[in-house]
C-alpha atoms as a PDB file:
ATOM      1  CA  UNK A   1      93.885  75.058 118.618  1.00  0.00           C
ATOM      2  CA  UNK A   2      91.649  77.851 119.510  1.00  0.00           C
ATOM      3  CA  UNK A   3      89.599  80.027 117.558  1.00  0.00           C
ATOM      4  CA  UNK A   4      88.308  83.281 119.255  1.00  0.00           C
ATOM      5  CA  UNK A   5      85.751  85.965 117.348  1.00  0.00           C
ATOM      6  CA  UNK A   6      85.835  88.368 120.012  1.00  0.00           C
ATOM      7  CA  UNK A   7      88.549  90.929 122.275  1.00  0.00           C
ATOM      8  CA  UNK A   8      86.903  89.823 125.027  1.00  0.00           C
ATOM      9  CA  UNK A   9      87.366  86.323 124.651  1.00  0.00           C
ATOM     10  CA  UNK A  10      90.690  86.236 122.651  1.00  0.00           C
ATOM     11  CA  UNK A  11      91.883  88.413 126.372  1.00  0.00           C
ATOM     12  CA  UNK A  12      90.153  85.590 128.191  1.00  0.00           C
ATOM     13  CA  UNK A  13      91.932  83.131 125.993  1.00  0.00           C
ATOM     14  CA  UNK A  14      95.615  84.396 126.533  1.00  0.00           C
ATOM     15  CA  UNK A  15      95.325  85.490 130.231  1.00  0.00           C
ATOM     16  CA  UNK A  16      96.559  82.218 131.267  1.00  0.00           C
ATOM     17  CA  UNK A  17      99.187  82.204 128.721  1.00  0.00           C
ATOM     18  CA  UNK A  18     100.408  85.318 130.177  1.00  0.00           C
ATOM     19  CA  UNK A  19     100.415  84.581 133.870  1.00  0.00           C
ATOM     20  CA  UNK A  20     102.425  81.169 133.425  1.00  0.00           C
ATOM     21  CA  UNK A  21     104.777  83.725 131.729  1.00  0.00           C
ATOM     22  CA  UNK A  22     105.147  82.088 128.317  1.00  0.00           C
ATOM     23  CA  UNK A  23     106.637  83.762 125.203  1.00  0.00           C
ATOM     24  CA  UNK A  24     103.433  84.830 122.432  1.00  0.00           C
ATOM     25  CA  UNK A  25     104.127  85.216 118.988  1.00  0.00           C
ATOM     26  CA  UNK A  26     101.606  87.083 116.539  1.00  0.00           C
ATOM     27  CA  UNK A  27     101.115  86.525 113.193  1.00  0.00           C
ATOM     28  CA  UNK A  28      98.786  89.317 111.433  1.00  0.00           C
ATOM     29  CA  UNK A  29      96.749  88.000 108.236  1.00  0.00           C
ATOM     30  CA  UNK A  30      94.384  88.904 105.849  1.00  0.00           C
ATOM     31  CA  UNK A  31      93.377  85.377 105.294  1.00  0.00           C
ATOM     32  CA  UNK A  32      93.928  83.129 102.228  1.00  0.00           C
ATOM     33  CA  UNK A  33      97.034  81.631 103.544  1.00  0.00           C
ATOM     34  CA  UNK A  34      99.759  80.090 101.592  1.00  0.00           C
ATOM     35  CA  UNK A  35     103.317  78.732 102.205  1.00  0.00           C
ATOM     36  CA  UNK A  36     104.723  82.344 103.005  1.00  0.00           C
ATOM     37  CA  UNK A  37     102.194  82.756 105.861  1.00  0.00           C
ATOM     38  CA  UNK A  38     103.269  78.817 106.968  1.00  0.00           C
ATOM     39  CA  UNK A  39     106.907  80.480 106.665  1.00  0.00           C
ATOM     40  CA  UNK A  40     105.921  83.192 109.261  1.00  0.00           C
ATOM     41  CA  UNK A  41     104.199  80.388 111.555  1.00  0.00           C
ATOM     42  CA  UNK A  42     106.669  78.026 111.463  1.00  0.00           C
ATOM     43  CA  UNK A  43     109.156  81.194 112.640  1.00  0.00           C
ATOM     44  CA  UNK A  44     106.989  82.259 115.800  1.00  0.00           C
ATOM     45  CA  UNK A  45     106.574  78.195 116.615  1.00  0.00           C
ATOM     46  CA  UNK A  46     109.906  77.940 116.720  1.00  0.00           C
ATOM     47  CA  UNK A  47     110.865  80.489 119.048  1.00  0.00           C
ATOM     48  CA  UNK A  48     107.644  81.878 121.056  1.00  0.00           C
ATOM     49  CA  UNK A  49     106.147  79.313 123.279  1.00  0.00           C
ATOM     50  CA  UNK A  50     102.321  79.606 121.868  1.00  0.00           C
ATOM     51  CA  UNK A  51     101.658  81.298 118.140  1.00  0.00           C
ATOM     52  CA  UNK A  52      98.545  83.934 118.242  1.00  0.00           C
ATOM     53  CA  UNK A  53      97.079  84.334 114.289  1.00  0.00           C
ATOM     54  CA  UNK A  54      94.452  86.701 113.006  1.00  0.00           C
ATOM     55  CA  UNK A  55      93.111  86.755 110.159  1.00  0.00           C
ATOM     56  CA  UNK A  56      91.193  89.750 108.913  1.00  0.00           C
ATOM     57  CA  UNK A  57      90.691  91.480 105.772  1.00  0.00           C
ATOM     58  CA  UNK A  58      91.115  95.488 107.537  1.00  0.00           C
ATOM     59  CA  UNK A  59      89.047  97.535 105.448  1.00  0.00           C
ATOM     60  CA  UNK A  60      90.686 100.952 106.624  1.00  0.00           C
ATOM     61  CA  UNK A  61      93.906  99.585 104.120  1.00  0.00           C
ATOM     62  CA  UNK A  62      92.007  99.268 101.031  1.00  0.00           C
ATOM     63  CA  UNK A  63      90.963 102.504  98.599  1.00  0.00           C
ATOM     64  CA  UNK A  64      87.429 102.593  97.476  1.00  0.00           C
ATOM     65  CA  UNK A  65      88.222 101.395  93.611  1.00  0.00           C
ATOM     66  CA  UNK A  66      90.609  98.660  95.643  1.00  0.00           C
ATOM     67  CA  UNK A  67      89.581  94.742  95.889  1.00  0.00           C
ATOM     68  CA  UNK A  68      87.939  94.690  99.390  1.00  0.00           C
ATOM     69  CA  UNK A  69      84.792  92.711  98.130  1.00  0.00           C
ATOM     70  CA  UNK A  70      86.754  89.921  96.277  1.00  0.00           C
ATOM     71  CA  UNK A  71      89.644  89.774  98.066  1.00  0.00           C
ATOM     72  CA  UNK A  72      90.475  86.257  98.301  1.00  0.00           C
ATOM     73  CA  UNK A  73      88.985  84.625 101.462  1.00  0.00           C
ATOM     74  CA  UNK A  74      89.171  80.635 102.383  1.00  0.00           C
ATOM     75  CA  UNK A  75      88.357  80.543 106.492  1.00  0.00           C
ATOM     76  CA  UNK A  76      87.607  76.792 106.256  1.00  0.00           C
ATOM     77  CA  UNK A  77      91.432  75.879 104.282  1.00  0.00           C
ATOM     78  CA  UNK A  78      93.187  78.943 106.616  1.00  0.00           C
ATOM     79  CA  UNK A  79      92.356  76.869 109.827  1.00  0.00           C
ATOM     80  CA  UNK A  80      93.450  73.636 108.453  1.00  0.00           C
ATOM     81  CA  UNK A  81      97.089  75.270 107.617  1.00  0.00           C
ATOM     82  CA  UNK A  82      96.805  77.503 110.820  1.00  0.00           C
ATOM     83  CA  UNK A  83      96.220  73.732 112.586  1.00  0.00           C
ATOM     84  CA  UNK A  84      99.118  71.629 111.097  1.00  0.00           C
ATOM     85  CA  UNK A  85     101.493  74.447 111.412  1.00  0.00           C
ATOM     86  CA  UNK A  86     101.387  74.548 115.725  1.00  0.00           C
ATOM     87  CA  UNK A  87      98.969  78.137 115.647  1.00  0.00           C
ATOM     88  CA  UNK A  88      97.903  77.662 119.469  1.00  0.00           C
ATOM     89  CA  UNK A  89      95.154  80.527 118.716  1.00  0.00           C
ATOM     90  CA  UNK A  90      93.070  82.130 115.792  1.00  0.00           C
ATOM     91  CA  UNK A  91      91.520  85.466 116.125  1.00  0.00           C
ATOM     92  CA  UNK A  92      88.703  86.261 113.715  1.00  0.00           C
ATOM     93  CA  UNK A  93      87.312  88.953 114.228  1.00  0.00           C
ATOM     94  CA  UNK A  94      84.056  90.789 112.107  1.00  0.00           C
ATOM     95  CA  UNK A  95      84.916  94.508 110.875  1.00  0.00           C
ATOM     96  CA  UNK A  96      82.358  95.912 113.747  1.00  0.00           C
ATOM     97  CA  UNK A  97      84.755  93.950 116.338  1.00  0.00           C
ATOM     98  CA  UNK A  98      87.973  96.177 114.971  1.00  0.00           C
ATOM     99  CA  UNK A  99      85.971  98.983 114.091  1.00  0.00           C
ATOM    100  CA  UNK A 100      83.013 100.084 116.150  1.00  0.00           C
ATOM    101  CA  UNK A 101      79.937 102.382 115.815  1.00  0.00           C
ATOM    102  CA  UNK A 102      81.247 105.570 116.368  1.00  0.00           C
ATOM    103  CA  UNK A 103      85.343 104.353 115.916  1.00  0.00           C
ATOM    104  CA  UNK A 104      87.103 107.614 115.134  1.00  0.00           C
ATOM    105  CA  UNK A 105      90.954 107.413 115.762  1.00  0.00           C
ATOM    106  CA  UNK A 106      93.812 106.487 112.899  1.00  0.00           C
ATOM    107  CA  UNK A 107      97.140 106.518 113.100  1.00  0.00           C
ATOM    108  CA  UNK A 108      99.489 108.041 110.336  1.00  0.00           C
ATOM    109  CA  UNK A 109     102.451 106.866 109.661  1.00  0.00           C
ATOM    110  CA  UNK A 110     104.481 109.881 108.666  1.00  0.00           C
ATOM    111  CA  UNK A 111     107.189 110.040 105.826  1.00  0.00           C
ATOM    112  CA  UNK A 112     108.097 106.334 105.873  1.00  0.00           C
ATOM    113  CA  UNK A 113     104.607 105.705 103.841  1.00  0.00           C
ATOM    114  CA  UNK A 114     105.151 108.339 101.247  1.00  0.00           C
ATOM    115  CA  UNK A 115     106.512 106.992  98.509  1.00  0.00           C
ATOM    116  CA  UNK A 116     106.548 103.474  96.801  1.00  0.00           C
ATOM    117  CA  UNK A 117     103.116 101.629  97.494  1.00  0.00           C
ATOM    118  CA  UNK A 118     102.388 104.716  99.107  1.00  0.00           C
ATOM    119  CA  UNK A 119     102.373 107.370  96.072  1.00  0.00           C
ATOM    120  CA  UNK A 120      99.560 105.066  94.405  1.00  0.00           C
ATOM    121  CA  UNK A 121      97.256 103.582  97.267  1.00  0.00           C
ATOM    122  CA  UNK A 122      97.051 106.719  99.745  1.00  0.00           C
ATOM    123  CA  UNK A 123      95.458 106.315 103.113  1.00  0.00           C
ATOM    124  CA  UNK A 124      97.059 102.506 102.444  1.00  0.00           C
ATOM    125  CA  UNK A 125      99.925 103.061 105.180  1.00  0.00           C
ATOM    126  CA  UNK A 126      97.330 104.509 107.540  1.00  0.00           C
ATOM    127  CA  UNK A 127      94.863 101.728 107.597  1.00  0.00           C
ATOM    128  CA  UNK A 128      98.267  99.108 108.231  1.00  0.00           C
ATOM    129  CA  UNK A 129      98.916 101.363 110.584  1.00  0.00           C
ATOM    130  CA  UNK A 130      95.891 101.460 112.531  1.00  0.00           C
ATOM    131  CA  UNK A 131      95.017  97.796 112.198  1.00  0.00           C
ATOM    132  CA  UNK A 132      98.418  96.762 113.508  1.00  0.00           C
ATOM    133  CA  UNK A 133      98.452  98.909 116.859  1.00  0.00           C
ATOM    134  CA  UNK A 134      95.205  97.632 117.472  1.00  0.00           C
ATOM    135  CA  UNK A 135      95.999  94.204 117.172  1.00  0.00           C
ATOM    136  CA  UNK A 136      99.268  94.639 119.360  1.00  0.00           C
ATOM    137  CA  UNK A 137      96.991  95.987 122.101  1.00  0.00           C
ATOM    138  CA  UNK A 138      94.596  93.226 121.600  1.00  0.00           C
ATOM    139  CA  UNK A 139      96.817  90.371 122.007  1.00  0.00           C
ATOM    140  CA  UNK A 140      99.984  91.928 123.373  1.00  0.00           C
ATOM    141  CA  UNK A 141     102.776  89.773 121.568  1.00  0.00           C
ATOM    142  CA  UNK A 142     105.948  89.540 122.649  1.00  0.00           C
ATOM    143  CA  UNK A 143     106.967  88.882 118.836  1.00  0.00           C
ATOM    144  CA  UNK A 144     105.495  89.840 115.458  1.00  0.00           C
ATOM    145  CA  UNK A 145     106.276  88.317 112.535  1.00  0.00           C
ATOM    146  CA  UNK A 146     105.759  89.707 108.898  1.00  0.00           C
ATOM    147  CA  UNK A 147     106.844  88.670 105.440  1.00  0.00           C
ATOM    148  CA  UNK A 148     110.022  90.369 103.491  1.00  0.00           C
ATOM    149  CA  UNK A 149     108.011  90.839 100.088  1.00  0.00           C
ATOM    150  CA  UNK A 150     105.931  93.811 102.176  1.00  0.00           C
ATOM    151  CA  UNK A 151     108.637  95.341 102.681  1.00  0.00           C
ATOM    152  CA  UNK A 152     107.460  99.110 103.107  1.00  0.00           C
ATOM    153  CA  UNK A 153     105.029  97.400 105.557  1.00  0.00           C
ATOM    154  CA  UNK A 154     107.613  96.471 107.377  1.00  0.00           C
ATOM    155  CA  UNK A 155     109.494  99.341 107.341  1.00  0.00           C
ATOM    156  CA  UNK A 156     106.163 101.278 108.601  1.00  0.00           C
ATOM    157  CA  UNK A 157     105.262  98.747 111.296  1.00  0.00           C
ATOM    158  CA  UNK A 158     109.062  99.124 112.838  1.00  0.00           C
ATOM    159  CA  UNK A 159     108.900 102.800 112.694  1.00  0.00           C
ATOM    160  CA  UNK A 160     105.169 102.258 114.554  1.00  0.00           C
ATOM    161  CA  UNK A 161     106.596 100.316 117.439  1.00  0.00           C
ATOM    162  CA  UNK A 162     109.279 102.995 117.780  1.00  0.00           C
ATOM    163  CA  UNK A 163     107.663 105.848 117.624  1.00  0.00           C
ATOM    164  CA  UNK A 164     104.716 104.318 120.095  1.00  0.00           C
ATOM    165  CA  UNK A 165     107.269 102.565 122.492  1.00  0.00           C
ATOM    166  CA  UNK A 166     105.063  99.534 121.658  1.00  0.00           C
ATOM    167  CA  UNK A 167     107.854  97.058 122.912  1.00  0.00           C
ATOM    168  CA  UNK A 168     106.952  94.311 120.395  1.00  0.00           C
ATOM    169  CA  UNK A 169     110.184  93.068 118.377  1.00  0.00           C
ATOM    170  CA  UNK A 170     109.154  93.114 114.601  1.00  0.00           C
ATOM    171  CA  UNK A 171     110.839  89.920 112.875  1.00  0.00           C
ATOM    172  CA  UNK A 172     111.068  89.972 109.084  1.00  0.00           C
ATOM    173  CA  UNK A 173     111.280  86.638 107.092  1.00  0.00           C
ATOM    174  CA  UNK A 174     112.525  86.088 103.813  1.00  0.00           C
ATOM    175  CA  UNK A 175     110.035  85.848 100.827  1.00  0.00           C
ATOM    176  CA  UNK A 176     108.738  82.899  99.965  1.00  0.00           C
ATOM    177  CA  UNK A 177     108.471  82.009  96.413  1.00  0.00           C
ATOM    178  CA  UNK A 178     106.898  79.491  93.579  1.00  0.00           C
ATOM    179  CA  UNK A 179     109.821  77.157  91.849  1.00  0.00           C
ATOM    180  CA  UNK A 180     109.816  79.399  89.482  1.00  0.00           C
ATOM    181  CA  UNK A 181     110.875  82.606  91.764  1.00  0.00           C
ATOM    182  CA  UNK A 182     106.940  84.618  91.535  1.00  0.00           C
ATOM    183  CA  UNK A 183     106.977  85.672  95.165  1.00  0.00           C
ATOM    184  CA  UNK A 184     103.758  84.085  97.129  1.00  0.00           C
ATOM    185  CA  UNK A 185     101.126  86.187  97.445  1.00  0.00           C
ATOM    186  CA  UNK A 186      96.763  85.961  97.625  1.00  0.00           C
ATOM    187  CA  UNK A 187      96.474  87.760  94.864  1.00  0.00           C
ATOM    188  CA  UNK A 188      98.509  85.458  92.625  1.00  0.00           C
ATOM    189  CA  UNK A 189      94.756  83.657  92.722  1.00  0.00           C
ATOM    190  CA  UNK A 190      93.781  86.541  90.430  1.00  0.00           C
ATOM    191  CA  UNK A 191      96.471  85.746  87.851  1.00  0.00           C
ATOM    192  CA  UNK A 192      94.862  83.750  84.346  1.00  0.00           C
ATOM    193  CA  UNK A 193      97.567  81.000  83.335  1.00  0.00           C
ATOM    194  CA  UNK A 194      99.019  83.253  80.926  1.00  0.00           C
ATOM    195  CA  UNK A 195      99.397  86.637  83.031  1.00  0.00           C
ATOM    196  CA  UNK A 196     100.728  84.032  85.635  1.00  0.00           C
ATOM    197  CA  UNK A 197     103.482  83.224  83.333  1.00  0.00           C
ATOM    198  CA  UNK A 198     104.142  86.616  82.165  1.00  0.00           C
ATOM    199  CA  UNK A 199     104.374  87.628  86.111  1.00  0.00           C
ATOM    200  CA  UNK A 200     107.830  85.702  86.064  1.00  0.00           C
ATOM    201  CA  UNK A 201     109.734  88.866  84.305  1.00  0.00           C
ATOM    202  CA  UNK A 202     108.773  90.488  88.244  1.00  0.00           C
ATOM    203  CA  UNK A 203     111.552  88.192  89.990  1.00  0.00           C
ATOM    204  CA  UNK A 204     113.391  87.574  87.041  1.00  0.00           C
ATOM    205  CA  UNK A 205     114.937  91.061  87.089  1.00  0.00           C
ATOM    206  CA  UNK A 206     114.965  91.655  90.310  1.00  0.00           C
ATOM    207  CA  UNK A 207     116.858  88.351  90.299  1.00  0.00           C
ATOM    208  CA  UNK A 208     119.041  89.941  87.642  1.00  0.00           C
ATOM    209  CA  UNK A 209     119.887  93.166  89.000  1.00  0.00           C
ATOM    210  CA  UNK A 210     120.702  91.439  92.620  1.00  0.00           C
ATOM    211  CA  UNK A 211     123.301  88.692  90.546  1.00  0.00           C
ATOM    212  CA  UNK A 212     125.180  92.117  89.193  1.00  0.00           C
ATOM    213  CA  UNK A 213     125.125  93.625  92.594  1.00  0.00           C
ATOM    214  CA  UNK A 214     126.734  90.252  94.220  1.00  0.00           C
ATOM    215  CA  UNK A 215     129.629  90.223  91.076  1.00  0.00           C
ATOM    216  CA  UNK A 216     130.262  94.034  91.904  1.00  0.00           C
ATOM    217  CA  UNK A 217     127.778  96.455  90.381  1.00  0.00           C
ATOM    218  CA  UNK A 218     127.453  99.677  92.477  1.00  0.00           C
ATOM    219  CA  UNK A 219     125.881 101.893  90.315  1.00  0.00           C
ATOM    220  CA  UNK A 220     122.295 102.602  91.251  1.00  0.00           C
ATOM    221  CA  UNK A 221     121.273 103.538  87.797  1.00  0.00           C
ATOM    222  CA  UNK A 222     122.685 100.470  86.037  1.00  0.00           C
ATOM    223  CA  UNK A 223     121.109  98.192  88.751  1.00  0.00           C
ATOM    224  CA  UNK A 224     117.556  99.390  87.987  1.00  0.00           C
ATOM    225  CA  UNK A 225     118.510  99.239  84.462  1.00  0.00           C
ATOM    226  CA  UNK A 226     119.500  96.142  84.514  1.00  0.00           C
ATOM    227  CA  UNK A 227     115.921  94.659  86.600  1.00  0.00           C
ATOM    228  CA  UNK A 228     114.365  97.110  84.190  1.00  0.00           C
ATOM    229  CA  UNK A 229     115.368  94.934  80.742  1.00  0.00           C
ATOM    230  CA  UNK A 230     113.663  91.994  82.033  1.00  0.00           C
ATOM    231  CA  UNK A 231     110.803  93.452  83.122  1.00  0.00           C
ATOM    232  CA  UNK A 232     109.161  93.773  79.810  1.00  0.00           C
ATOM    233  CA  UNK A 233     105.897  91.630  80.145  1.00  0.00           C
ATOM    234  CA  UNK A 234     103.677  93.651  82.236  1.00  0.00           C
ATOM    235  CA  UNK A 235     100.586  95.555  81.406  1.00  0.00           C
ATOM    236  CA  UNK A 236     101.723  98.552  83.384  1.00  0.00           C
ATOM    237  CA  UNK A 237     104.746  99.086  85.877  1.00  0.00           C
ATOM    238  CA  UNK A 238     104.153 101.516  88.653  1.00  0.00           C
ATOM    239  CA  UNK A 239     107.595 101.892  89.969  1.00  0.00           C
ATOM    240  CA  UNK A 240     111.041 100.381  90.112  1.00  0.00           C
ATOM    241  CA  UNK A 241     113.125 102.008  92.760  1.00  0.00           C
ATOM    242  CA  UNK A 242     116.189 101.724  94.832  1.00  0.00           C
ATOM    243  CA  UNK A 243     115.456 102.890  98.531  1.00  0.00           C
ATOM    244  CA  UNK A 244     117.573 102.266 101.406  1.00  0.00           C
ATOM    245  CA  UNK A 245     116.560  99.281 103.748  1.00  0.00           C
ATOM    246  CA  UNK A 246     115.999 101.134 106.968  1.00  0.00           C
ATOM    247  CA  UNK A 247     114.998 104.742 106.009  1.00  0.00           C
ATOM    248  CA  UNK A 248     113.438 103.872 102.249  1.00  0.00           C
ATOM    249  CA  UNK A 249     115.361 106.978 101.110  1.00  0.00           C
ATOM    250  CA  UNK A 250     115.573 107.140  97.565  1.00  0.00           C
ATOM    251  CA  UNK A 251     119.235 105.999  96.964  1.00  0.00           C
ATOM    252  CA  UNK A 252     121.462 107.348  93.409  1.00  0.00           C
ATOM    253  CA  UNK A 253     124.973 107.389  92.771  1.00  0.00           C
ATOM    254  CA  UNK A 254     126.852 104.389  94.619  1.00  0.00           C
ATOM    255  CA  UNK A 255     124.768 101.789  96.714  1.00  0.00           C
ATOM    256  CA  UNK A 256     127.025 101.440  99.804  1.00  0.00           C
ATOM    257  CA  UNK A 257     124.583 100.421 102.624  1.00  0.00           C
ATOM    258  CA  UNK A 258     122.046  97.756 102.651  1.00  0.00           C
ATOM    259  CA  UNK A 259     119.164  98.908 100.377  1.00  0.00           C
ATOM    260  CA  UNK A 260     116.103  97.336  98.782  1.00  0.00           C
ATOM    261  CA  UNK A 261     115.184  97.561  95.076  1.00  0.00           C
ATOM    262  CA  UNK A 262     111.438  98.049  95.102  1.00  0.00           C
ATOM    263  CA  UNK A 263     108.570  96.704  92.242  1.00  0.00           C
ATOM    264  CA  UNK A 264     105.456  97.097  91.703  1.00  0.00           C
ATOM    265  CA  UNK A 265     103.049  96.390  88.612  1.00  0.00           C
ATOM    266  CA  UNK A 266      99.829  95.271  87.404  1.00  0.00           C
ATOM    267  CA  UNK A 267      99.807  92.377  84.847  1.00  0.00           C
ATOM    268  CA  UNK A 268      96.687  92.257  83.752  1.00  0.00           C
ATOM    269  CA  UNK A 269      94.251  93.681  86.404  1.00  0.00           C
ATOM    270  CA  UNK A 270      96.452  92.288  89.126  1.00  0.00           C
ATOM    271  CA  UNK A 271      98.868  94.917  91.280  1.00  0.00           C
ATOM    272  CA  UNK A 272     102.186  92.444  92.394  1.00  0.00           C
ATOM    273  CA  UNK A 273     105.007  93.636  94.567  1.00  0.00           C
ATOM    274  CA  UNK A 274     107.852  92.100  95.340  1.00  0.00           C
ATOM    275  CA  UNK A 275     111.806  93.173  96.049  1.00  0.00           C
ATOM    276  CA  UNK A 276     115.480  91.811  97.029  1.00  0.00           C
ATOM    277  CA  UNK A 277     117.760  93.295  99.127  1.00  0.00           C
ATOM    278  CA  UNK A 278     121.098  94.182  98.172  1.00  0.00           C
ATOM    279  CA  UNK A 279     123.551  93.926 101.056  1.00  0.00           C
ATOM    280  CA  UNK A 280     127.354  94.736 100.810  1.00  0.00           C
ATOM    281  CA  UNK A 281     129.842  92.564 102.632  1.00  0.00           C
ATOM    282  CA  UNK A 282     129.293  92.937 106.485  1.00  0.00           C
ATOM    283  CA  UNK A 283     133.084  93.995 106.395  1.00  0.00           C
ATOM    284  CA  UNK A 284     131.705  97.449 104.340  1.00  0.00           C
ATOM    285  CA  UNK A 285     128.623  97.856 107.478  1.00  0.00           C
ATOM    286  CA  UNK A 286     128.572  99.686 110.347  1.00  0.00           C
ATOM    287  CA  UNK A 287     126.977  98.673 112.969  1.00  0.00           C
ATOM    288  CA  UNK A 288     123.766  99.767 113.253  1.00  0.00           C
ATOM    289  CA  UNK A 289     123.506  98.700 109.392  1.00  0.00           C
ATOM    290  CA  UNK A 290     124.501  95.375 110.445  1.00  0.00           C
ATOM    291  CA  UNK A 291     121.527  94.851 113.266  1.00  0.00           C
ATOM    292  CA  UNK A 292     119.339  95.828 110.347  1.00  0.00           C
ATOM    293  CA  UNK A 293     120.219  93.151 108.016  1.00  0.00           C
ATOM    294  CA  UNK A 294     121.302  90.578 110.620  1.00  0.00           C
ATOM    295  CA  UNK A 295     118.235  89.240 111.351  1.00  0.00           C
ATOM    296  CA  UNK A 296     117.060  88.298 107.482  1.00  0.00           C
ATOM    297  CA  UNK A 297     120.296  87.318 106.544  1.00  0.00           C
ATOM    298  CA  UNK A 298     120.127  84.726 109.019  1.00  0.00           C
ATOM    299  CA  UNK A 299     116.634  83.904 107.757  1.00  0.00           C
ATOM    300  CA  UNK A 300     118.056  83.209 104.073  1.00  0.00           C
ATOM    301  CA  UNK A 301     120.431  81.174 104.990  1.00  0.00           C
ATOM    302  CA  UNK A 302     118.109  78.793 106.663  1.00  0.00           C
ATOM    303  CA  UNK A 303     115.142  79.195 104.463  1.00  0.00           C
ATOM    304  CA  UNK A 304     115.875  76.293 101.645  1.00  0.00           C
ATOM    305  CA  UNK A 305     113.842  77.641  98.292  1.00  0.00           C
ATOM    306  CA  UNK A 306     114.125  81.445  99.827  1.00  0.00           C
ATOM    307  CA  UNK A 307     115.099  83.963  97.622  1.00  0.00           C
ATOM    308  CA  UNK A 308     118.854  84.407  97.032  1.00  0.00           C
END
C-alpha cells in the first residue's frame, strides 16, 4: 500500500495504473475510519482492480461555529484499516495541497442542497461540492463509492457528475450500523455513554416508521408520525422529513415512489443523521425509479447486519 501527500505524486502514483488499463475505485474520507468506511472499501476491492482512499478533513464543508478543530482524526489507526482492507493507495493531502494561496473557485450545488442538512449548515453542500470535483480530477476514478446514511451527499454528488459530465459512476452502500441499529459515524466518538444510549431512539423510529411502510402504510403524515413517537430522547431535533430518493422533493399525501425519510438531531452537543429508504414493490416502479433503487437494494441484500 501506498501513501501519497501530494497531486503530483498521487498522478505519478496512478499513471501506471492507468496505462495497464485497470479499473480505480475512490473512496473519499474525512479520516477516523470505522466499519462503514471498511463497508465502502471492501465494495471498490471487490469490483475495481486497485482502491484509491483519501482522507481529508475539507475545511470549505464546515461553518465557522462547526467542529473543524476537533473533528476526530486517527492517521496512524486509518492506515492500519485502509491496509487490511486491500486500499492499493492513500492520498493525504495538507489543506494548502487542496486549497492554494490565492484558490478562488467553488462550486454550488443548486436546489438539491437546499433543504435538509442544507437549511441548517449553509455553504455545507458547496464545500462537498468543491472537494469532491477536485478529488475526481485528481485521481480520475472510474468508481466512487459513498455511504447511504449521507444521503443528501449523495444525492448532491450524483447531480455533480451529471451536471459536469464527470463520467464517474457514484455507488451508494447501505448504512452500516452498531448491534444495536445507531448508524456508524466519527462523531459517535463525541457521544458520553449515556447520550450514546439515548441516540438509539434515532434508528429506532426510523426503524419503526419503515416496519409500517413494509405492512402497508402509505400515508406520509402517519409515517413521520409514527418515527416521530420514538424519537423522544434527543436534546433537540432539527428535522424529520419525507423527500423523494432521487429529487429530495418534499413528498405529502401518498408515498408511491421510492423516497427517503430524513433525521437529523443533536443529543447532547452532537448533530447525528441518519435515514431508511422506503421502496414500494418493484412491480409499483417505473423504470427509471427502478435504476435508482436497484443498485442499494442489491447492496442490502448482501450486506449481513445492514439496515433492513
Amino acid at each position: 500500500m501506498l501513501t501519497c501527500r501530494t497531486i503530483k505524486s498521487l498522478t505519478q502514483c496512478l499513471k501506471g495504473y492507468r496505462a495497464a488499463g485497470l479499473r480505480v475505485g475512490f473512496v473519499p474520507t474525512m479520516g477516523f475510519l470505522h466499519e462503514g468506511h471498511r463497508a465502502l472499501i471492501q465494495e471498490s476491492v471487490a469490483h475495481c482492480d486497485i482502491t484509491v482512499v483519501s482522507i481529508f478533513v475539507n475545511p470549505a464543508q464546515f461553518g465557522p461555529t462547526e467542529d473543524l478543530d476537533r473533528y476526530p482524526r486517527a492517521l496512524e489507526r486509518d492506515h492500519e484499516l485502509c491496509r487490511t482492507a486491500g486500499v492499493s493507495l492513500i492520498f493525504v493531502p495538507d489543506a494548502s495541497e487542496i486549497y492554494p494561496p490565492g484558490f478562488q473557485i467553488y462550486v454550488e450545488p443548486g436546489p438539491v442542497a437546499e433543504p435538509l442538512c442544507g437549511a441548517f449548515r449553509p455553504g455545507h453542500f458547496r464545500g462537498v461540492a468543491t472537494v469532491v470535483t477536485k478529488l475526481f480530477h485528481i485521481v480520475q476514478p472510474d468508481v466512487a463509492f459513498f455511504g447511504q446514511k449521507d444521503f443528501q451527499q449523495c444525492a448532491v454528488i450524483r447531480q455533480l457528475v451529471r451536471d459536469l459530465n464527470l463520467g464517474v459512476e457514484i455507488v451508494t452502500v447501505p448504512t452500516v450500523r452498531e448491534p444495536d441499529g445507531l448508524a456508524l459515524s466519527s462523531r459517535n466518538s463525541y457521544l458520553s455513554s449515556a447520550d450514546r444510549e439515548r441516540a438509539r431512539c434515532l434508528s429506532q423510529g426510523l426503524f419503526a416508521a419503515q416496519a409500517a411502510f413494509q405492512e402497508g402504510e402509505r400515508d406520509s403524515q402517519r409515517l413521520v408520525e409514527t418515527a416521530r413517537a420514538q424519537i423522544t430522547e434527543v436534546d433537540q431535533l432539527q428535522y424529520l422529513e419525507l423527500r423523494d430518493a432521487g429529487t429530495l422533493a418534499a413528498i405529502t399525501g401518498l408515498v408511491e415512489r421510492p423516497a427517503a425519510l430524513c433525521v437529523a438531531a443533536y443529543v447532547g452537543t452532537t448533530r447525528l443523521i441518519d435515514n431508511v429508504l422506503l421502496t414500494p414493490p418493484p412491480t409499483a416502479l417505473a423504470d427509471h425509479e427502478l435504476e435508482l433503487v436497484s443498485h442499494v437494494i442489491n447492496r442490502q441484500a448482501t450486506a449481513g447486519a445492514e439496515e433492513p
